[in-house]
N, C-alpha and C. Protein backbone atom coordinates (compact mmCIF):
# COMPACT_ATOMS: atom_id res chain seq x y z
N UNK A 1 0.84 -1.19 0.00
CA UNK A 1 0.00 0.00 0.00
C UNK A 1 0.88 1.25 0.00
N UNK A 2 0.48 2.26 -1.08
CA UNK A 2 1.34 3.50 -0.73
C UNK A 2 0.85 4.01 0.46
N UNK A 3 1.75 5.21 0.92
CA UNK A 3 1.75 6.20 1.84
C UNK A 3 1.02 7.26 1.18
N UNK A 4 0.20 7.77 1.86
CA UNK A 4 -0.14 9.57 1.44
C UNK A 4 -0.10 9.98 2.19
N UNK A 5 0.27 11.21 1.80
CA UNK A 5 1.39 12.23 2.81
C UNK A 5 0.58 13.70 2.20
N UNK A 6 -0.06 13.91 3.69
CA UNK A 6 -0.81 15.29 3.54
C UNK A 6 0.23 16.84 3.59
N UNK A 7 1.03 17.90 2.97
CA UNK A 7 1.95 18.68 3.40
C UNK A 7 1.34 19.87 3.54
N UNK A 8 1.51 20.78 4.29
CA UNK A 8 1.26 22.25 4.38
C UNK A 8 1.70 23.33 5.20
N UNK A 9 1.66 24.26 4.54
CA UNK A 9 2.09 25.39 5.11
C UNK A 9 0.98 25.93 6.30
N UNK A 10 0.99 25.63 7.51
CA UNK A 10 -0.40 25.92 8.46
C UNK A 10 0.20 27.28 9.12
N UNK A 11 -0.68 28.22 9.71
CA UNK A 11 -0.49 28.85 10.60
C UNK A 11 -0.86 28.55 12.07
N UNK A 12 -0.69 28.63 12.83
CA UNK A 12 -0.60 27.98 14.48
C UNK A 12 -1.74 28.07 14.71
N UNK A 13 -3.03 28.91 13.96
CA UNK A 13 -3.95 28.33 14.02
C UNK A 13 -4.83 27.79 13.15
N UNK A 14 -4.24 27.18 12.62
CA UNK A 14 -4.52 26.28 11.33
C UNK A 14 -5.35 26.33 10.06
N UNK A 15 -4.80 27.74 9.78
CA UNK A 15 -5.26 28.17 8.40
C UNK A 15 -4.30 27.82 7.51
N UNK A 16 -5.04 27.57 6.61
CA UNK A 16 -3.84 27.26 5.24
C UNK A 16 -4.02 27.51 4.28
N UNK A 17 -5.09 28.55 3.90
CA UNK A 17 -5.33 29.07 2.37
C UNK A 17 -4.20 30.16 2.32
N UNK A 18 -4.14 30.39 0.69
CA UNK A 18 -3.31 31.34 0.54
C UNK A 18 -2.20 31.71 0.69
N UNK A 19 -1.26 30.16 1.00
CA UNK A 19 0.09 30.93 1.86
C UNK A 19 1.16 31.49 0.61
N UNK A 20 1.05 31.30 -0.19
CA UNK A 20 1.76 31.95 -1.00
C UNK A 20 1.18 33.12 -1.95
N UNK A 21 0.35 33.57 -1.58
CA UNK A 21 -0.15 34.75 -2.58
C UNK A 21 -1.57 34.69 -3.13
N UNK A 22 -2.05 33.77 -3.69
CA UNK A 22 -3.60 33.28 -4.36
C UNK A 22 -4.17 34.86 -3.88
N UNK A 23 -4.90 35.01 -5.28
CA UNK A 23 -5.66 36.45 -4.56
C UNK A 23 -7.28 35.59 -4.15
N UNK A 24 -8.26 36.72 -3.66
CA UNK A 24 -9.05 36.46 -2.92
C UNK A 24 -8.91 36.20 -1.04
N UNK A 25 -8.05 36.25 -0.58
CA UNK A 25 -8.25 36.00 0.40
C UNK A 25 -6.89 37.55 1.27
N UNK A 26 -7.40 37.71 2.11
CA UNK A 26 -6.95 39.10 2.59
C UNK A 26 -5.56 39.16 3.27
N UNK A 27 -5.27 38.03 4.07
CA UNK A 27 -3.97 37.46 4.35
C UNK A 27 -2.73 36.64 3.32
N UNK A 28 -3.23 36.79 2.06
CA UNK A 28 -2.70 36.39 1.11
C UNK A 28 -0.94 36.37 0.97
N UNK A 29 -0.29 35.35 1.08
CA UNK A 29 1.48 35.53 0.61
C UNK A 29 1.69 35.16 2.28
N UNK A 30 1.21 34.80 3.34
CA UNK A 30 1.50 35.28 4.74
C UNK A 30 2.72 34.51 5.11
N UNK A 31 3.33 33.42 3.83
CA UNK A 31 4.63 32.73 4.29
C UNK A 31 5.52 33.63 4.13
N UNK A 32 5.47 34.59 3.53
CA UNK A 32 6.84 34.96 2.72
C UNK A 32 6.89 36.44 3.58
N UNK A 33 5.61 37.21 3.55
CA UNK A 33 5.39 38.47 4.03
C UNK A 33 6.38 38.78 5.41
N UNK A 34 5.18 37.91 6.52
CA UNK A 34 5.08 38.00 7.82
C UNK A 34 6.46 37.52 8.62
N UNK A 35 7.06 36.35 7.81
CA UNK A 35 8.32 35.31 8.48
C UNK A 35 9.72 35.38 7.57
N UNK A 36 10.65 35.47 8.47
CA UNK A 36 12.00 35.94 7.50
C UNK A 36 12.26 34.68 7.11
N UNK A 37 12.66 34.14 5.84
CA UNK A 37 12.89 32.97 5.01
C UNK A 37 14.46 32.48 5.57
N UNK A 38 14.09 31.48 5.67
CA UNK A 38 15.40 30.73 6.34
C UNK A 38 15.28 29.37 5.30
N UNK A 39 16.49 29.08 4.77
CA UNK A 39 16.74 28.52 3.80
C UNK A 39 16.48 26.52 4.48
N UNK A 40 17.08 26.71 5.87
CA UNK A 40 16.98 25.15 6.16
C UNK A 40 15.74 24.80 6.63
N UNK A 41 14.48 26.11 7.19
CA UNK A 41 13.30 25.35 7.52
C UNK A 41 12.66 25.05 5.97
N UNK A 42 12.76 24.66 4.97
CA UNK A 42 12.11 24.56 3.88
C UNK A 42 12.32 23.53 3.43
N UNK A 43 13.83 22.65 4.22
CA UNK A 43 14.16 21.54 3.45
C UNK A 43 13.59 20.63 3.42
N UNK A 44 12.11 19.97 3.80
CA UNK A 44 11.32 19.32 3.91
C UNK A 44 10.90 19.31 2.74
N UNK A 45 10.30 20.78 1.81
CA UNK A 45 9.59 20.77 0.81
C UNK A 45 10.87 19.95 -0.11
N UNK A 46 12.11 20.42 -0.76
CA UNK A 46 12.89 19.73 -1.44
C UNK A 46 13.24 18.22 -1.06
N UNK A 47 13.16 17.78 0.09
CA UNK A 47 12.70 16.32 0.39
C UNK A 47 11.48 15.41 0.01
N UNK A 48 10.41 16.50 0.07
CA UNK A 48 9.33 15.64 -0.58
C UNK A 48 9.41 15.52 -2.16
N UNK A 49 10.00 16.47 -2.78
CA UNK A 49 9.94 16.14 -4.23
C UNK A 49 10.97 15.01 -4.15
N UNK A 50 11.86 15.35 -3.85
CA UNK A 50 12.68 13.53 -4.11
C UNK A 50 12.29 12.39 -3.48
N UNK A 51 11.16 12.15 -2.45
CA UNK A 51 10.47 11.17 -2.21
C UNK A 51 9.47 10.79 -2.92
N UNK A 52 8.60 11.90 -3.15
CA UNK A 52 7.15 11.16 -3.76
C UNK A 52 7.42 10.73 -5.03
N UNK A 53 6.31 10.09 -5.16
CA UNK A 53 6.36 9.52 -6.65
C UNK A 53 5.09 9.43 -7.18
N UNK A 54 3.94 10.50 -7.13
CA UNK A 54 3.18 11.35 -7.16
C UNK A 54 2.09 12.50 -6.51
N UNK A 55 1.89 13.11 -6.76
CA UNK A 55 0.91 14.08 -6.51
C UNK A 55 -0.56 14.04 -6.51
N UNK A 56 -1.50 14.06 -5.76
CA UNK A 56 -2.59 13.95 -5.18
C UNK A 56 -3.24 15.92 -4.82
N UNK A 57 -4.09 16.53 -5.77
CA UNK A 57 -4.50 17.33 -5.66
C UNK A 57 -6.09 17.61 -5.74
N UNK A 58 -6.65 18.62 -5.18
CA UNK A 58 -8.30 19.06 -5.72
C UNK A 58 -7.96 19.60 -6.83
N UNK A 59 -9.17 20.04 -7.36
CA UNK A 59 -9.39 20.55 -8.39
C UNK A 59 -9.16 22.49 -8.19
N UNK A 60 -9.14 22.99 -6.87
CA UNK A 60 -8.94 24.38 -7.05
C UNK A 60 -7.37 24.63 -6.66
N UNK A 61 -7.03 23.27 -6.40
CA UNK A 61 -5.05 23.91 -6.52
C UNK A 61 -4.66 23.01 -7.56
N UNK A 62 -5.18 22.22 -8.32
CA UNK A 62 -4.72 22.38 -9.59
C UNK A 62 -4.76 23.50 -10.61
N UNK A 63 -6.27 24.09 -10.37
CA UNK A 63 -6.01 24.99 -11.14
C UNK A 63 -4.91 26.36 -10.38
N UNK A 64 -4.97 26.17 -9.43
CA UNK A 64 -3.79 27.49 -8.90
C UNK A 64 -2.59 27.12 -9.54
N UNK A 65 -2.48 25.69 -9.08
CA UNK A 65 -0.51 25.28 -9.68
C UNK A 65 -0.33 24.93 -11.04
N UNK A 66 -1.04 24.86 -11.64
CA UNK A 66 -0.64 24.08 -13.48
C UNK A 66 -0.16 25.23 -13.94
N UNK A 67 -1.14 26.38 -13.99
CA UNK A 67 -0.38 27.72 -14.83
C UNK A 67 1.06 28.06 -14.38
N UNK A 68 1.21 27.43 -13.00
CA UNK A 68 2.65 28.37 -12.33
C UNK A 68 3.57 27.34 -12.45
N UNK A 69 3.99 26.03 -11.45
CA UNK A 69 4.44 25.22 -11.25
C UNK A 69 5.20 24.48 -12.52
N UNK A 70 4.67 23.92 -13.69
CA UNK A 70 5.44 23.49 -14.87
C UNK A 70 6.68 24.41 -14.98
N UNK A 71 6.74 26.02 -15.20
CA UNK A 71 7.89 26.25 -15.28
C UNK A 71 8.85 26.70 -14.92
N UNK A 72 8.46 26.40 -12.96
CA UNK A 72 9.15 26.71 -12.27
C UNK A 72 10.52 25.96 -11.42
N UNK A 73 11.64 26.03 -11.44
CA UNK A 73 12.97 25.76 -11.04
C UNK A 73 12.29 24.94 -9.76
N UNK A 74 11.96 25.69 -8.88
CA UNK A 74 11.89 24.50 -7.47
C UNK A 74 10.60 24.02 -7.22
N UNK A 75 10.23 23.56 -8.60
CA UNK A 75 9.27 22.24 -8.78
C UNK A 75 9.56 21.47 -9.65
N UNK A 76 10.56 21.35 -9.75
CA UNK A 76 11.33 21.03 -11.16
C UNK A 76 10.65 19.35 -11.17
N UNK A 77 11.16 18.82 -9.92
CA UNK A 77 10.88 17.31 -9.74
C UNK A 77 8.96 16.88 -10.08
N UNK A 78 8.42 17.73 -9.32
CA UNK A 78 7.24 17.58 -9.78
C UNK A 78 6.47 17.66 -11.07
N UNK A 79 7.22 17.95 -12.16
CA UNK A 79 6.76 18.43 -13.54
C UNK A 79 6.76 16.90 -14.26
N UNK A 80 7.64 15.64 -14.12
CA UNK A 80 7.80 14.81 -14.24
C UNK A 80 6.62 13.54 -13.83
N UNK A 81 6.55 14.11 -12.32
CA UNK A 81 5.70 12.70 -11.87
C UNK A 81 4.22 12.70 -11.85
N UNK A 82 3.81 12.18 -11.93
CA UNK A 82 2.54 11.50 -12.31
C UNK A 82 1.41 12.35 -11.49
N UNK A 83 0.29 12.77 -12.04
CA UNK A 83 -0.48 13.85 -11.12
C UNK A 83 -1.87 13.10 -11.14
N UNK A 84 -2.24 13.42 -10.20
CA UNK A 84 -3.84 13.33 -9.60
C UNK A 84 -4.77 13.84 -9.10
N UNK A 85 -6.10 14.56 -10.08
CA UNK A 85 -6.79 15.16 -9.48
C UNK A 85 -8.17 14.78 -9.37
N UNK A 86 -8.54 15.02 -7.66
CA UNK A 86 -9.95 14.78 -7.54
C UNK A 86 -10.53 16.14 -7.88
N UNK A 87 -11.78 15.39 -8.62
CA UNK A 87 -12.87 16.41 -9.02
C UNK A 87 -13.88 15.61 -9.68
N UNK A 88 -14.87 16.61 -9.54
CA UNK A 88 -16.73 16.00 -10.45
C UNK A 88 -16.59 16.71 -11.34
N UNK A 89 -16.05 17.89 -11.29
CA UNK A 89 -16.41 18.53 -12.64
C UNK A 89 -15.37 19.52 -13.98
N UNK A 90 -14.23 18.50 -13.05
CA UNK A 90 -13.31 18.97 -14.27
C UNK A 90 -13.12 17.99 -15.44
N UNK A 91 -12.88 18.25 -16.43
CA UNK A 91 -12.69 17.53 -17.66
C UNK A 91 -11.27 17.25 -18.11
N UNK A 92 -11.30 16.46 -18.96
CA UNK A 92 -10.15 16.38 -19.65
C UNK A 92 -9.57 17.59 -20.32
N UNK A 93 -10.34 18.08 -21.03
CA UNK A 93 -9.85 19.41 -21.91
C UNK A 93 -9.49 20.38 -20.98
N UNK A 94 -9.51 20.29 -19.69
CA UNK A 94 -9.74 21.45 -18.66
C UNK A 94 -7.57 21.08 -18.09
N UNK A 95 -6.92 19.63 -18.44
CA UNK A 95 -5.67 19.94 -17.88
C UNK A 95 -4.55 20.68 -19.09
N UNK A 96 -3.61 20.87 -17.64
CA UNK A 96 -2.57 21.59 -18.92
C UNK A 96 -1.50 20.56 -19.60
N UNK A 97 -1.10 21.01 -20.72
CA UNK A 97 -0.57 19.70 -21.44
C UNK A 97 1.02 19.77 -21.46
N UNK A 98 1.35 20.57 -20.44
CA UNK A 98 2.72 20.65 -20.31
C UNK A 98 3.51 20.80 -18.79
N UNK A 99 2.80 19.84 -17.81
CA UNK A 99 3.00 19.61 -17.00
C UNK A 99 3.37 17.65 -16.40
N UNK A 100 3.18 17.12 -17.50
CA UNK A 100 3.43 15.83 -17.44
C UNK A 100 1.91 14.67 -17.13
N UNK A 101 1.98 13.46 -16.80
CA UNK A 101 0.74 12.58 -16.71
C UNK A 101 0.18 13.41 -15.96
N UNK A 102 -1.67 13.50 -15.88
CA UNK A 102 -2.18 13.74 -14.75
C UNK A 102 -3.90 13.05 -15.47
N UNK A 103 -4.06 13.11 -14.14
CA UNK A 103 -5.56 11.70 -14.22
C UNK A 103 -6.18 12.28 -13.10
N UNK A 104 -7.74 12.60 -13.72
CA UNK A 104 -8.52 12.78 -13.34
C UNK A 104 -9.20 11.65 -12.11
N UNK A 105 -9.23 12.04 -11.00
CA UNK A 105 -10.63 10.52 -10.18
C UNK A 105 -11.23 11.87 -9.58
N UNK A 106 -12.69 10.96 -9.78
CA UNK A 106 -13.97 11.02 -9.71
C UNK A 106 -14.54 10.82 -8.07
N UNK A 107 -13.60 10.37 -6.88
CA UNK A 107 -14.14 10.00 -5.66
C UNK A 107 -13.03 9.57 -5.06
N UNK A 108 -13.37 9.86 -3.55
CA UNK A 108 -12.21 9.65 -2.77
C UNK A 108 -12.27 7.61 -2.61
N UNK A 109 -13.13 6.85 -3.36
CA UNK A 109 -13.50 5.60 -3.57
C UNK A 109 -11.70 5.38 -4.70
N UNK A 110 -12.06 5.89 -5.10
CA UNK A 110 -10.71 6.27 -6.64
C UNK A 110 -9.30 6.22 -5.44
N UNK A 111 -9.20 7.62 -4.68
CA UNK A 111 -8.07 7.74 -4.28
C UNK A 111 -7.63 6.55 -3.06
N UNK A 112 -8.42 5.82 -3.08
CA UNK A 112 -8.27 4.28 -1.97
C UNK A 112 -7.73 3.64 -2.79
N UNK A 113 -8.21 3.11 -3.60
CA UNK A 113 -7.94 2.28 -5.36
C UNK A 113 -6.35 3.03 -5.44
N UNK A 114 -6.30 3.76 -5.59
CA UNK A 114 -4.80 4.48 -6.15
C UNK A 114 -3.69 3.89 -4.94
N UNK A 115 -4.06 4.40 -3.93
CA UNK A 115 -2.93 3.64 -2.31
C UNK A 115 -2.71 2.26 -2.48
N UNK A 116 -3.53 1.73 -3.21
CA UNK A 116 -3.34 0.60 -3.13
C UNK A 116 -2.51 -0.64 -4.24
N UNK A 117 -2.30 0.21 -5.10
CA UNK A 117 -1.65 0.27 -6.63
C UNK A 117 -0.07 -0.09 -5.87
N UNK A 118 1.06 -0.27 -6.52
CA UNK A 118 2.44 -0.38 -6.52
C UNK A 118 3.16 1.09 -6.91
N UNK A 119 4.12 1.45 -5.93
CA UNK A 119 4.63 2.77 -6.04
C UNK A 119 5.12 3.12 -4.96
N UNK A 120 5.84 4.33 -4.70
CA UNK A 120 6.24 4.96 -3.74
C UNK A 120 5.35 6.40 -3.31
N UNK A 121 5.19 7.33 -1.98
CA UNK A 121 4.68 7.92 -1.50
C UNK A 121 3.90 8.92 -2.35
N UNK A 122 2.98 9.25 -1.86
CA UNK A 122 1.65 10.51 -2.80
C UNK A 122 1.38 11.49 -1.88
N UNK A 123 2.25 12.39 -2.32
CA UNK A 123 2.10 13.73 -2.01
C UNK A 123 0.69 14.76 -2.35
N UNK A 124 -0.05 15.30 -1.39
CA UNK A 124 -0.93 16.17 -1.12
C UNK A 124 -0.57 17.52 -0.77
N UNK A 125 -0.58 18.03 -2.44
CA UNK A 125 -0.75 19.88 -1.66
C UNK A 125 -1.73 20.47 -1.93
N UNK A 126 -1.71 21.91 -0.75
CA UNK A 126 -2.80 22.60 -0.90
C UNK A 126 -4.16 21.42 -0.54
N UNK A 127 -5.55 22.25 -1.14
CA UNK A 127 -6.76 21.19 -1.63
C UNK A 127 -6.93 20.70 -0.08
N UNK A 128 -7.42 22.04 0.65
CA UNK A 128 -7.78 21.81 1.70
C UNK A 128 -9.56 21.14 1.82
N UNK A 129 -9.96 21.52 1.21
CA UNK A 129 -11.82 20.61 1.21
C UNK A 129 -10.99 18.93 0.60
N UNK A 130 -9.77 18.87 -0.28
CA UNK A 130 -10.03 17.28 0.09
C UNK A 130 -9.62 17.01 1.07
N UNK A 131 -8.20 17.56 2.09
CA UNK A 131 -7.63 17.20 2.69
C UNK A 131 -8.69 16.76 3.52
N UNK A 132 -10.03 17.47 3.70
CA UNK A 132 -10.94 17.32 5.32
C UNK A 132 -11.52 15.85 4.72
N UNK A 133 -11.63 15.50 3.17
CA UNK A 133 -12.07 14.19 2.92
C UNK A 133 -11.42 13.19 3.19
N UNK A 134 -9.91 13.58 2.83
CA UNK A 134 -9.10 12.62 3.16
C UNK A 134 -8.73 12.00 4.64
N UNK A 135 -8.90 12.72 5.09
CA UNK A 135 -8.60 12.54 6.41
C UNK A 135 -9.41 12.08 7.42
N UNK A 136 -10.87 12.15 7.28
CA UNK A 136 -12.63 11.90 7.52
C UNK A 136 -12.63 10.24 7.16
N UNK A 137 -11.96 10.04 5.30
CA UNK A 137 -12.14 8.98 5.79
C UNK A 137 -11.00 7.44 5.41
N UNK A 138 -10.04 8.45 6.46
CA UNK A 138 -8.94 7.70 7.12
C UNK A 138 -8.23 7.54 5.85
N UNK A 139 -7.53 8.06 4.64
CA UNK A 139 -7.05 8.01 3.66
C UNK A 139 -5.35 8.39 4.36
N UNK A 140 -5.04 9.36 5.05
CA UNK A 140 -4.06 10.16 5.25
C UNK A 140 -3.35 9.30 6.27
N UNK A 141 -1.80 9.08 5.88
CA UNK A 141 -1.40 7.98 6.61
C UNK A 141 0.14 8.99 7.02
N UNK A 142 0.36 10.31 6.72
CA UNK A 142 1.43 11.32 7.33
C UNK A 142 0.84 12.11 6.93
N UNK A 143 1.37 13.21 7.75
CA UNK A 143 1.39 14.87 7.37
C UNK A 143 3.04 15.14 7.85
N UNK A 144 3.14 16.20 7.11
CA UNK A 144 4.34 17.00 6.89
C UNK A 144 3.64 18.23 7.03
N UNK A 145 4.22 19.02 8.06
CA UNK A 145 3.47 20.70 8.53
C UNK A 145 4.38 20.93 8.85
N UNK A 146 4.67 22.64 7.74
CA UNK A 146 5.28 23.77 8.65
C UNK A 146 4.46 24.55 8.98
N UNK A 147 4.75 24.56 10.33
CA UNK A 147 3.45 25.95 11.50
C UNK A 147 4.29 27.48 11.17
N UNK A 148 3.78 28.21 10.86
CA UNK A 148 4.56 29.13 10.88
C UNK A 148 3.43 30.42 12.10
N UNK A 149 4.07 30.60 12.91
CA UNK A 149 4.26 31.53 14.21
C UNK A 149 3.13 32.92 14.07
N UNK A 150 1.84 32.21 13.20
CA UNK A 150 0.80 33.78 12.96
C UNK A 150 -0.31 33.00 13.06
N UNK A 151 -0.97 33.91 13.64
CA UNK A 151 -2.07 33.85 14.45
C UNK A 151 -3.29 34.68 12.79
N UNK A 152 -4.11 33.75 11.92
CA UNK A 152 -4.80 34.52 10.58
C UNK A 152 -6.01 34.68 10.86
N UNK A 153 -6.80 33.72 11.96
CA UNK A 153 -8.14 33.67 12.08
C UNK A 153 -8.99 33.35 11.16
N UNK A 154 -9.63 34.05 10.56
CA UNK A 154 -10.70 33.61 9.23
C UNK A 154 -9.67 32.65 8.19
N UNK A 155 -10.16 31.36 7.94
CA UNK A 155 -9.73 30.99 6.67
C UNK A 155 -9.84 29.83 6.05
N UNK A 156 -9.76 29.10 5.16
CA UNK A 156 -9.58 27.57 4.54
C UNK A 156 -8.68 26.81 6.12
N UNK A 157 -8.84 26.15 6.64
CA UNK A 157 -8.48 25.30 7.42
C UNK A 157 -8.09 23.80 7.01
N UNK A 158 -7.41 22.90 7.80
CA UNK A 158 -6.16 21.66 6.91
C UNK A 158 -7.25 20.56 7.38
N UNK A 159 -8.10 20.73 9.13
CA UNK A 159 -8.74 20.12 9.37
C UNK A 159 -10.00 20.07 9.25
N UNK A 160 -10.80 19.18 9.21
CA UNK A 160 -12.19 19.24 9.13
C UNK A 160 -12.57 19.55 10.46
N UNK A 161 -14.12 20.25 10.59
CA UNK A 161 -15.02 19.89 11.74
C UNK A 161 -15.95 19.05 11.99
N UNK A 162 -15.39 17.61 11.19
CA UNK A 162 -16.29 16.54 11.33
C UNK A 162 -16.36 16.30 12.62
N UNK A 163 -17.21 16.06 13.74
CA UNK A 163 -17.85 15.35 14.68
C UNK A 163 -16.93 13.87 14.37
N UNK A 164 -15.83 13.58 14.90
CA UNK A 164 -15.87 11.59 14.88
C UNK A 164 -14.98 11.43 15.97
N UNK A 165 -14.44 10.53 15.72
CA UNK A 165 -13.82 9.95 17.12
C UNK A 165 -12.28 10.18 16.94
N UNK A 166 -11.22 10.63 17.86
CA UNK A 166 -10.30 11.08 18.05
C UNK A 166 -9.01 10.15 17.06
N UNK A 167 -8.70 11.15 16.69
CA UNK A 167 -7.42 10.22 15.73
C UNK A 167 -5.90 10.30 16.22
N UNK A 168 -5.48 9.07 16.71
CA UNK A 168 -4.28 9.67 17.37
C UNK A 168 -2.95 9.57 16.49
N UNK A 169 -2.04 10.91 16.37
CA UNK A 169 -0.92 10.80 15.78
C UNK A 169 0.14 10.51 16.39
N UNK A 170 1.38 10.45 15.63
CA UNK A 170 2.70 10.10 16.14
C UNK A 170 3.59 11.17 15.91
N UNK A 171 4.16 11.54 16.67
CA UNK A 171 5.15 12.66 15.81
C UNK A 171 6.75 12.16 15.87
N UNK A 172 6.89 12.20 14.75
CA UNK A 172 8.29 11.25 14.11
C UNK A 172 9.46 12.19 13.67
N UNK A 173 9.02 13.41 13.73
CA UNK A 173 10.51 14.26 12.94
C UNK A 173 9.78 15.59 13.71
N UNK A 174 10.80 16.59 14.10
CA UNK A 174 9.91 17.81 14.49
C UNK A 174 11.51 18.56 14.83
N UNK A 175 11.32 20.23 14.19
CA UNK A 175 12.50 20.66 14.18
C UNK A 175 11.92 22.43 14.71
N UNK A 176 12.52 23.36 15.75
CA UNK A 176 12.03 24.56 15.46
C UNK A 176 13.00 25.52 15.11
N UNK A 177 12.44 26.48 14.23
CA UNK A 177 13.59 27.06 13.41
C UNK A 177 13.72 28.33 14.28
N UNK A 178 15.31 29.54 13.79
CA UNK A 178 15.33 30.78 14.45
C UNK A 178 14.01 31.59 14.07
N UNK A 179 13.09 31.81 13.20
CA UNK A 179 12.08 32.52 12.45
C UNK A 179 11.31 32.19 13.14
N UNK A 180 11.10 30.89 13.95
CA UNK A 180 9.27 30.39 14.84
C UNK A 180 9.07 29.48 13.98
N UNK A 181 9.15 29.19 12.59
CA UNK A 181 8.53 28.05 11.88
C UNK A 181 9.06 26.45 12.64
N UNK A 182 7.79 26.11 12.79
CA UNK A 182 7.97 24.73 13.26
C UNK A 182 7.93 23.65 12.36
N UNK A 183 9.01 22.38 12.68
CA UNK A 183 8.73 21.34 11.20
C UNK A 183 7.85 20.26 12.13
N UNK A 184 7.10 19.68 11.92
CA UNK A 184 5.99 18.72 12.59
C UNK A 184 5.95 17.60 11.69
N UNK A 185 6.37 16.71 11.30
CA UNK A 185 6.03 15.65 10.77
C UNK A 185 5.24 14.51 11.72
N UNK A 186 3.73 13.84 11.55
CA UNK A 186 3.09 12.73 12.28
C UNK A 186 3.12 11.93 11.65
N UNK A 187 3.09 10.70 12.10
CA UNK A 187 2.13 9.74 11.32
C UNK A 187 0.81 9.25 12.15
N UNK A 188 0.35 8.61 11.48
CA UNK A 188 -1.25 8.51 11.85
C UNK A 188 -1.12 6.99 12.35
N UNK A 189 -1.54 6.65 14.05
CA UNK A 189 -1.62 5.91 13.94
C UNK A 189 -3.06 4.96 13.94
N UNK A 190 -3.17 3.84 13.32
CA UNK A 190 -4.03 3.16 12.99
C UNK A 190 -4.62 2.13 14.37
């Protein structure tokens, strides 16, 4: 069975829209703005591209990352591997054709079917409404979180407010940087 590995940029109180800029939302860019960039709390993100061996997205951060991501230097690894997006109502004609494989599923029924395929780890960014699916129903087997030290209030959140019964994690890697960004890696245990 693969691993899926939920990643994000959270704020300490666990907003996660927008951290790099996306307009619409008023706290917009708040990684880059608010926290002085320190080159070694990030090395997680360049670790996950040389681990995974695909990508697991919704349909509203695909459309954020396809226009940007293909021709960008530190996604370089990701332009290659194999992409996946849940959605009902995106189409085929709707991906971009210069970002490498990517396959449409239809249900988080699909993204069970996929874990269960032969491969190495599936990376989740952004695509916080699936993350609350994924995780609801028990799909998410790590997270990788950097907390970064701001308090946003209103926003897209990583967790759901499903009502269920307590999920207990493990925390397996955890680093805090001079800036406040915290590295949190769990795993989920079963």
């Amino acid at each position: 069975m693969r691993t899926l590995i939920s990643t994000a940029f959270v704020s300490l109180d666990g907003v996660v829209e927008a951290p790099g800029g996306e307009s619409g939302y008023r706290n917009a860019g708040w990684t880059f703005k608010d926290v002085e960039f320190l080159p070694e709390a990030f090395e997680l993100k360049g670790r996950e591209q040389k681990e995974a061996t695909a990508m697991l997205m919704g349909r509203v951060s695909y459309e954020a990352f396809s226009p940007v991501w293909p021709t960008m230097e530190d996604f370089a690894d990701y332009k290659v591997m194999p992409k996946y997006v849940v959605s009902t109502t995106l189409g085929e004609d709707d991906l971009v054709t210069d970002w490498g494989d990517t396959t449409i599923l239809r249900s988080l029924d699909e993204v069970a079917a996929l874990k269960e395929t032969e491969g190495g780890p599936i990376i989740v960014h952004g695509s916080a409404e699936l993350n609350h699916g994924l995780a609801d129903a028990g799909l998410v087997d790590r997270y990788h979180l950097l907390v970064f030290p701001l308090l946003l209030g209103a926003g897209k959140r990583l967790f759901s407010t499903t009502d269920k019964d307590a999920q207990k994690l493990k925390l397996v890697e955890h680093e805090v940087y001079a800036n406040g960004l915290q590295k949190n890696v769990f795993d989920v245990v079963r």
